[in-house]
Protein backbone atom coordinates (compact mmCIF):
# COMPACT_ATOMS: atom_id res chain seq x y z
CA UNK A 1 -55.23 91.99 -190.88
CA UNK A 2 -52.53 90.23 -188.92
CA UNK A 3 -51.40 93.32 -187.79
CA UNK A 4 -54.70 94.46 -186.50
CA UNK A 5 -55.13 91.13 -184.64
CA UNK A 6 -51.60 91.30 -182.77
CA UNK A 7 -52.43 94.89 -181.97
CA UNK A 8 -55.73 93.61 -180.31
CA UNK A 9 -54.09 90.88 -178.51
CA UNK A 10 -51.47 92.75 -176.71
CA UNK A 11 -54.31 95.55 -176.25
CA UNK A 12 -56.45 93.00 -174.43
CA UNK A 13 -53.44 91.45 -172.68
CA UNK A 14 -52.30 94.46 -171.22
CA UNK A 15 -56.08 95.60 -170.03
CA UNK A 16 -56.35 91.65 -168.35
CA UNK A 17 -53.04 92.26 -166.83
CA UNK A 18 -53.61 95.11 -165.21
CA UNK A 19 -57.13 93.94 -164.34
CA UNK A 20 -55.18 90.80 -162.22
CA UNK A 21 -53.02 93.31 -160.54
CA UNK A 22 -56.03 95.72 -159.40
CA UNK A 23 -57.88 92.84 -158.10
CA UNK A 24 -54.93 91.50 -156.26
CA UNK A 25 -53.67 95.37 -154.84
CA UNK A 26 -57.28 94.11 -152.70
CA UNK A 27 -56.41 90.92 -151.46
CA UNK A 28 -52.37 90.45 -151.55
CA UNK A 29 -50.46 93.83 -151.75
CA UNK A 30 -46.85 92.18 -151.46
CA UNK A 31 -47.65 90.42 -154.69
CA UNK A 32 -47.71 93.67 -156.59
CA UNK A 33 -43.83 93.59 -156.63
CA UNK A 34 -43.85 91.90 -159.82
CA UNK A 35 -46.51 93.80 -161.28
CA UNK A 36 -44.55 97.22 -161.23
CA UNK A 37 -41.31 97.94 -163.19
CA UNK A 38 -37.98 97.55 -161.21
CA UNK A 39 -36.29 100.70 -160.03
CA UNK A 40 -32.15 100.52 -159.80
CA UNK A 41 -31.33 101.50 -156.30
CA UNK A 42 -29.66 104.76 -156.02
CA UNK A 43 -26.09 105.12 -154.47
CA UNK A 44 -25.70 106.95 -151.33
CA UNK A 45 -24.43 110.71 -152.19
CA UNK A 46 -21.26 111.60 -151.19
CA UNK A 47 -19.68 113.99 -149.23
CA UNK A 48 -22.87 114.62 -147.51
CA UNK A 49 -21.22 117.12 -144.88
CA UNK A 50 -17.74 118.66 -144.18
CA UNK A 51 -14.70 115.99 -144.80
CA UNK A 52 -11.66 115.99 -141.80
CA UNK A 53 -8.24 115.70 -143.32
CA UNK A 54 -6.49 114.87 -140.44
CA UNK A 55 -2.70 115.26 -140.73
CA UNK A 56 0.07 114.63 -138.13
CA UNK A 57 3.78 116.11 -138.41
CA UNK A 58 3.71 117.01 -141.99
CA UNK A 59 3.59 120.31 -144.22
CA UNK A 60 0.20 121.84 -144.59
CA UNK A 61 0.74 122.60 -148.15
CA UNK A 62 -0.31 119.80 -149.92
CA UNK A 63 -3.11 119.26 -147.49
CA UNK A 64 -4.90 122.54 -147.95
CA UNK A 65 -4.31 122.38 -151.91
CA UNK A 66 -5.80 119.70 -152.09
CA UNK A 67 -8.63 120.46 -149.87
CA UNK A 68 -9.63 123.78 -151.60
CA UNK A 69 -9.43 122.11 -154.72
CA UNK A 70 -12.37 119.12 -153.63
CA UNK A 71 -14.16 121.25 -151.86
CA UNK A 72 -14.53 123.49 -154.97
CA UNK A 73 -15.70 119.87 -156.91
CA UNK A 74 -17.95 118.95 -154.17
CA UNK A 75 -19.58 121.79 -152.61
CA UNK A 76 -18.98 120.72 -149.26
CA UNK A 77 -15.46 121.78 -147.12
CA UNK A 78 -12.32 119.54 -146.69
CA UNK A 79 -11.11 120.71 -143.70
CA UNK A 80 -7.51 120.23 -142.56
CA UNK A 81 -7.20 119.42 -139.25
CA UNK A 82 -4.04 119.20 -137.64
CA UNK A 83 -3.29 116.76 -134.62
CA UNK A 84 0.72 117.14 -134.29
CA UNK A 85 1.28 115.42 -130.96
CA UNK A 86 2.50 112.06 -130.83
CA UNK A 87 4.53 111.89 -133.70
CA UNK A 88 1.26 111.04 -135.74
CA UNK A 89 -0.37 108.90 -133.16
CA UNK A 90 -2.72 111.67 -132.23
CA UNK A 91 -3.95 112.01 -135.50
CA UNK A 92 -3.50 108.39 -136.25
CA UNK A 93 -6.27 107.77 -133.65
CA UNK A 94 -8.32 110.47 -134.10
CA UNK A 95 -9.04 108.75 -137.76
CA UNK A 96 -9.24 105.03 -136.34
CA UNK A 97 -12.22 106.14 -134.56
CA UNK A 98 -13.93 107.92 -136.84
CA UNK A 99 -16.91 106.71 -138.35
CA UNK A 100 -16.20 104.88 -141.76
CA UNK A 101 -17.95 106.72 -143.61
CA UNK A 102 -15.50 108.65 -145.62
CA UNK A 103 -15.70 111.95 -144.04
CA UNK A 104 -12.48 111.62 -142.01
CA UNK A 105 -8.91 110.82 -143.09
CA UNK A 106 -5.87 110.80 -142.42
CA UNK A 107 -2.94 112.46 -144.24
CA UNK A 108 -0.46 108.98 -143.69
CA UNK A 109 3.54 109.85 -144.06
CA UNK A 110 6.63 107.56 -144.35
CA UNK A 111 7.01 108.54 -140.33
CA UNK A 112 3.60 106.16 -139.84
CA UNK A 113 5.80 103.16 -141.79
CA UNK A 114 8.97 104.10 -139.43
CA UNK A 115 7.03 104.18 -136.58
CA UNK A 116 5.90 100.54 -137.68
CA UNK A 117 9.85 99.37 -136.80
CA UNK A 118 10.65 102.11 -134.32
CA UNK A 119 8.10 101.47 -132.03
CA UNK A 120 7.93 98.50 -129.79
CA UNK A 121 4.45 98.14 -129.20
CA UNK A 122 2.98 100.73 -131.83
CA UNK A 123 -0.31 101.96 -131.16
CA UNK A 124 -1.64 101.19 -134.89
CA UNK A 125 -0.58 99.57 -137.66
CA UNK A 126 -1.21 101.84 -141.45
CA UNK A 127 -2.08 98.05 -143.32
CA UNK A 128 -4.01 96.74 -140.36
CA UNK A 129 -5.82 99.26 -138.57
CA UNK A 130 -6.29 101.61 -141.72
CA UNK A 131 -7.54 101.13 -145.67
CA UNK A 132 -5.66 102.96 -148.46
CA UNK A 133 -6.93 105.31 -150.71
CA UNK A 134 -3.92 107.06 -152.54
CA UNK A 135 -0.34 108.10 -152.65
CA UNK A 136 0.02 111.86 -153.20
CA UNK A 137 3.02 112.71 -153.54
CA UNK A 138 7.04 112.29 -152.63
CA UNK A 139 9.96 114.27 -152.40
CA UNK A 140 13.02 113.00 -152.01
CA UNK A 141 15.73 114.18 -149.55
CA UNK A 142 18.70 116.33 -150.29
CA UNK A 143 22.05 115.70 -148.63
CA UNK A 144 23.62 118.73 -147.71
CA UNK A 145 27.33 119.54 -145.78
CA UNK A 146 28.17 122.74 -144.69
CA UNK A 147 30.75 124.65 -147.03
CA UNK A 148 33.74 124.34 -144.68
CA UNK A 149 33.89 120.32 -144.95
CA UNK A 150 36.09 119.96 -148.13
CA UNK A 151 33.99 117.39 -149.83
CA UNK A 152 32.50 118.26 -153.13
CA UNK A 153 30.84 114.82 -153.70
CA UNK A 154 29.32 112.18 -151.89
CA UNK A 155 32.13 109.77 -152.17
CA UNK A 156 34.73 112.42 -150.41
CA UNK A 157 32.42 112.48 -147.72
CA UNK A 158 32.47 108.66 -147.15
CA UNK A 159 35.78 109.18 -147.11
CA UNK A 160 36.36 111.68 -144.96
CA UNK A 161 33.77 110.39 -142.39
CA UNK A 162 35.97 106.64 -142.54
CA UNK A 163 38.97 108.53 -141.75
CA UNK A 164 37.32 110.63 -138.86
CA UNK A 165 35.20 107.97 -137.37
CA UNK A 166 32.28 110.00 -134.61
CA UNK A 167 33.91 113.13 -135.69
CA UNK A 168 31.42 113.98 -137.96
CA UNK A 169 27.74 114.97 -137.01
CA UNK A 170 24.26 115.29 -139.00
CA UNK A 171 21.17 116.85 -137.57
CA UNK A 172 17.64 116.20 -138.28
CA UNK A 173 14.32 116.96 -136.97
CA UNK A 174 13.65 114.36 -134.46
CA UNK A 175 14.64 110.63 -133.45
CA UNK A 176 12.61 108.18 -136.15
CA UNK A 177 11.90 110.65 -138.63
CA UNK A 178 12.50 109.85 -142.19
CA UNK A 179 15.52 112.58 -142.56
CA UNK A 180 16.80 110.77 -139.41
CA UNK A 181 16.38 107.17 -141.20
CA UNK A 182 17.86 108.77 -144.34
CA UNK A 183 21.29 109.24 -142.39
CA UNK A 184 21.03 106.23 -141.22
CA UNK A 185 20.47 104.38 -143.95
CA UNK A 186 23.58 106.16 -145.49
CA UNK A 187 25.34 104.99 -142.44
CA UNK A 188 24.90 101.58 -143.01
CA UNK A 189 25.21 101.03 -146.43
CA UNK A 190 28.26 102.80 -146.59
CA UNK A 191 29.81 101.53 -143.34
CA UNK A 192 30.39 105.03 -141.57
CA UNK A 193 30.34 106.11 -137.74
CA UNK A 194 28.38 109.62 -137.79
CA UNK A 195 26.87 111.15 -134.78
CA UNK A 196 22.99 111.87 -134.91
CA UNK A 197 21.99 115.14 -133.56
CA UNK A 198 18.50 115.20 -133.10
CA UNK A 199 16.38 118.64 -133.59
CA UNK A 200 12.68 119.39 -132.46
CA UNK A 201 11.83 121.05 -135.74
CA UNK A 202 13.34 121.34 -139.46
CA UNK A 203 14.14 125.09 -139.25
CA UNK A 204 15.78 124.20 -136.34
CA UNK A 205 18.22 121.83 -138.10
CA UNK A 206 19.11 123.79 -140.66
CA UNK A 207 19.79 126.84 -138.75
CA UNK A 208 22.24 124.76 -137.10
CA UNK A 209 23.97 123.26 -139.79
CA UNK A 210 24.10 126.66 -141.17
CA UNK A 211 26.26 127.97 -138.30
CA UNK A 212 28.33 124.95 -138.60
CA UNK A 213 27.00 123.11 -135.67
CA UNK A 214 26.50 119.93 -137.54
CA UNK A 215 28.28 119.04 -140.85
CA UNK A 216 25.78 117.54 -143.05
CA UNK A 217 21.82 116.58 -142.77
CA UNK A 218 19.23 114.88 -145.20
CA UNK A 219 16.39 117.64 -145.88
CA UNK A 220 13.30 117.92 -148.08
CA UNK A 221 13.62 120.20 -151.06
CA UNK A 222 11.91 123.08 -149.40
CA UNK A 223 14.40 123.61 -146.66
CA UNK A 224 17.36 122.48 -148.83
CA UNK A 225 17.53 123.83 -152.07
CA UNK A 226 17.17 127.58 -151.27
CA UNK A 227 20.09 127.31 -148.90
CA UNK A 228 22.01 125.14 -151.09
CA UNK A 229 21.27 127.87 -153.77
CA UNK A 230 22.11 130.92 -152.11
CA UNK A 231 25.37 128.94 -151.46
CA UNK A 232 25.39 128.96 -147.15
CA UNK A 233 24.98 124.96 -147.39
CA UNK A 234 26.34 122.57 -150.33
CA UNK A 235 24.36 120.30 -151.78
CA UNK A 236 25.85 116.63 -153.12
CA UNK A 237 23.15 114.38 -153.60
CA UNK A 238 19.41 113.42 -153.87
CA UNK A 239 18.15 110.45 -152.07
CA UNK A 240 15.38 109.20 -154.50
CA UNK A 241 16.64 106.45 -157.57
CA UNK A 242 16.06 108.78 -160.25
CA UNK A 243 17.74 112.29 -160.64
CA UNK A 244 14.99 115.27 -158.93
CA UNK A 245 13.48 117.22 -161.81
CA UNK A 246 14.25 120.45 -159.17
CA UNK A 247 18.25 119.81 -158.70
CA UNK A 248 19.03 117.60 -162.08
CA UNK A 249 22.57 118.61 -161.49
CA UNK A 250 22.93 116.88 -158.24
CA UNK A 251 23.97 113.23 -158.84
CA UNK A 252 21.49 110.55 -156.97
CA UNK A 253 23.42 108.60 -153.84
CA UNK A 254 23.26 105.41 -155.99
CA UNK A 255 25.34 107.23 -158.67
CA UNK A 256 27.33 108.00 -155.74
CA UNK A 257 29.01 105.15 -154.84
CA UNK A 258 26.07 103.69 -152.19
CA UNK A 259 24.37 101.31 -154.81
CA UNK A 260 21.19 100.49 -154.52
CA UNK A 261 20.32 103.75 -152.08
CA UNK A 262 16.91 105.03 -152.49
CA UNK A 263 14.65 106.88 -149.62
CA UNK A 264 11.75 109.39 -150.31
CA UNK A 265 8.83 111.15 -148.14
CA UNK A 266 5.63 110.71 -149.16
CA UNK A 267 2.16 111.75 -148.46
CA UNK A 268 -0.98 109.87 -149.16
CA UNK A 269 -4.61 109.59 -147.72
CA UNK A 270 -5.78 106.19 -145.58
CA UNK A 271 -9.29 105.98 -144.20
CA UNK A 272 -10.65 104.26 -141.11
CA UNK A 273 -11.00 100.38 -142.02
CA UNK A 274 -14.37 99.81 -142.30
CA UNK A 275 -15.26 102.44 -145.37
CA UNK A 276 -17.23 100.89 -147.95
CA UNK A 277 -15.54 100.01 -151.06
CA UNK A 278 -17.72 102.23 -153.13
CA UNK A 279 -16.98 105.31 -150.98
CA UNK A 280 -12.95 104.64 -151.23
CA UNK A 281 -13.05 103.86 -154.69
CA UNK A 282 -14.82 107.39 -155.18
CA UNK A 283 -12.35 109.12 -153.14
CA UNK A 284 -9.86 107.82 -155.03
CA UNK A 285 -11.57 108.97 -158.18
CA UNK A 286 -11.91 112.37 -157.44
CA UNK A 287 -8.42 112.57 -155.46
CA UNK A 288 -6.45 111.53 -158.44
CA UNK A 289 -8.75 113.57 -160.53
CA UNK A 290 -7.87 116.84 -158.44
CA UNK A 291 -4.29 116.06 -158.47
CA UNK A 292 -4.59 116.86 -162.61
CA UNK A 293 -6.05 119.96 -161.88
CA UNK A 294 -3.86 122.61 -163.73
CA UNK A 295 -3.35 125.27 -160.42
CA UNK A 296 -2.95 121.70 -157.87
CA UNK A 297 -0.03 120.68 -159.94
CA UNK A 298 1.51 124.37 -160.22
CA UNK A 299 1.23 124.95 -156.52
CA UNK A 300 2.93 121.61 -155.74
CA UNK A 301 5.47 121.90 -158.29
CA UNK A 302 6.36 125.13 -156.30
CA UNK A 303 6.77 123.00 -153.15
CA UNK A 304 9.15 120.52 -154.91
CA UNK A 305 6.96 117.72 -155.08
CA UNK A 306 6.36 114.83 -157.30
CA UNK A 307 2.55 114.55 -158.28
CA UNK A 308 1.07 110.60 -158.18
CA UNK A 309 -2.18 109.64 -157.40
CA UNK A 310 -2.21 105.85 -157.53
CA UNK A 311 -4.70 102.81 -157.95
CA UNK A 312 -5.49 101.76 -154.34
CA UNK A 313 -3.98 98.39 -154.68
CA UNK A 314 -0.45 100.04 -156.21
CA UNK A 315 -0.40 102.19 -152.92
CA UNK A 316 -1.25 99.77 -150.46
CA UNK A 317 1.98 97.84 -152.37
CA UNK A 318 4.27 101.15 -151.92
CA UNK A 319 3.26 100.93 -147.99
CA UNK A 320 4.39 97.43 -147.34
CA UNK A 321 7.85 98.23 -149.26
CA UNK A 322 8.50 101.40 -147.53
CA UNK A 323 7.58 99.35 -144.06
CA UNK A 324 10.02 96.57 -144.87
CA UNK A 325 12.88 99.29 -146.19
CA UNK A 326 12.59 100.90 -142.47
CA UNK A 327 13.04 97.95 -141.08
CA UNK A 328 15.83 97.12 -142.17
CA UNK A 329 16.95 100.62 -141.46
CA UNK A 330 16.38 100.15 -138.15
CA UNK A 331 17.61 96.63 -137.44
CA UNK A 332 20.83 97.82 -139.38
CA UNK A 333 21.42 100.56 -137.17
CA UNK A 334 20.49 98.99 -134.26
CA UNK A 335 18.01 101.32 -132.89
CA UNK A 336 16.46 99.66 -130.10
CA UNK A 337 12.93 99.93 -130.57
CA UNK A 338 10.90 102.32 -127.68
């Protein structure tokens, strides 16, 4: 019986509630809010058209990788767009005034934390003007002499360059890149006078260095190792802290004799700065997610690089470190800002 009775009750209570509520949809429709269940908002979906990857001087590889392999996930293109003038600042500002709405980034590089130092009044700053999403990747640098020197190790090349001060040259592929501030950090921590020959392009570089035109260069795996393999340039060192899973037989420069030496590219992804968190964080998901993806991480291996895919707080860390490191690059060598 007391069954019955509470079954009656909440019978007649839910008839005289929604006897209130029909009476009131007559008189005070705003009221009705609380007499209908609560629906959860739904996110905004995302991409909802074509996403920019903008990218400055840098390799395409990684880019387009990584944009076939999202726009396989998302159903809508990642399209790499490249904006090489400038030394990044063309592509810097082609993101910085792009709406924030996640469908345009840039591809940021250690030359955006150089340019941070090697400009004097730089036209954007990567921490201010920009918000991180997530480092990509790194490679380190390989330091390479041309066969003729008779050095076989870093440390005979310290030595010979002390003992034939600005008789010795290195080329890279332009004033403030990060091969350039590789030299030059090697410079300075090791106390040596070496003439910088500057290059417009990698290939350019190497080709030189090749010939004998320069004696020795910092140069990303790609354009190092298969010269240093085939034997017409000798490899002596890698520039990252840790031996490179592609040489391990070439000692690091801090095993060297320069302690404390460490100096990698890197590639990431920043977006414009007023992205909404949600958006980023998503980005960052799906970034790191398609970084895991079996073929993405064969394909980059090929390319010599190292595979990351960070928090967003860990990255926007490794930014400020590598800005401070080039600064003190800089200062050291006493390149007077442009």
């Amino acid at each position: 019986m007391m069954s019955q009775s509470l079954v009656k009750f909440n019978l007649g209570e839910t008839h005289m509630t929604r006897s209130i509520c029909a009476g009131l949809s007559r008189t005070l429709p705003v009221l009705l809010l609380g007499c209908t269940p609560a629906i959860p908002a739904l996110a905004q979906p995302f991409p909802v058209k074509p996403v920019r990857l903008i990218i400055g001087p840098s390799s395409e590889v990684l880019p387009r990788v990584l944009a076939q392999r999202l726009s396989q996930t998302w159903g809508h293109q990642v399209l790499v767009d490249p904006r090489t003038g400038g030394g990044g600042t063309v592509a810097a500002d082609t993101v910085a005034k792009a709406p924030p709405d996640g469908h345009t980034w840039l591809l940021s590089t250690a030359t955006f934390t150089v340019s941070a130092s090697l400009l004097a009044n730089p036209p954007f700053d990567l921490v201010r003007d920009f918000q991180a999403v997530t480092l990509l990747a790194s490679a380190p640098f390989y330091l390479m002499v041309h066969p003729s020197l008779p050095v076989k190790s870093v440390k005979e090349l310290t030595a010979l360059a002390k003992a034939r001060p600005g008789q010795l040259n290195y080329g890279s592929s332009g004033m403030g890149t990060p091969p350039h501030m590789a030299a030059e950090m090697y410079k300075g921590m090791a106390g040596l006078n070496v003439v910088h020959v500057a290059y417009k392009t990698v290939a350019a570089a190497v080709t030189d260095q090749i010939a004998g035109q320069t004696q020795l260069s910092f140069q990303y795996g790609p354009s190092s190792l298969p010269v240093v393999r085939s034997g017409r340039l000798r490899g002596l060192a890698v520039s990252s802290i840790k031996r490179s899973r592609f040489a391990p037989e070439l000692p690091t420069m801090d095993e060297s004799g320069v302690p404390g030496y460490e100096i990698n590219g890197w590639n990431g992804i920043h977006v414009p700065p007023k992205t909404p968190a949600d958006i980023i964080n998503k980005l960052n998901t799906d970034i790191r997610a398609a970084l895991q993806a079996p073929e993405v991480q064969e394909r980059l291996t090929q390319a010599s690089l190292d595979i990351h895919g960070t928090t967003r707080a860990d990255f926007e860390a490794f930014v400020l470190k590598d800005r401070a490191r080039f600064a003190k690059v800089v200062k050291d060598a006493g390149i007077t800002p442009e």
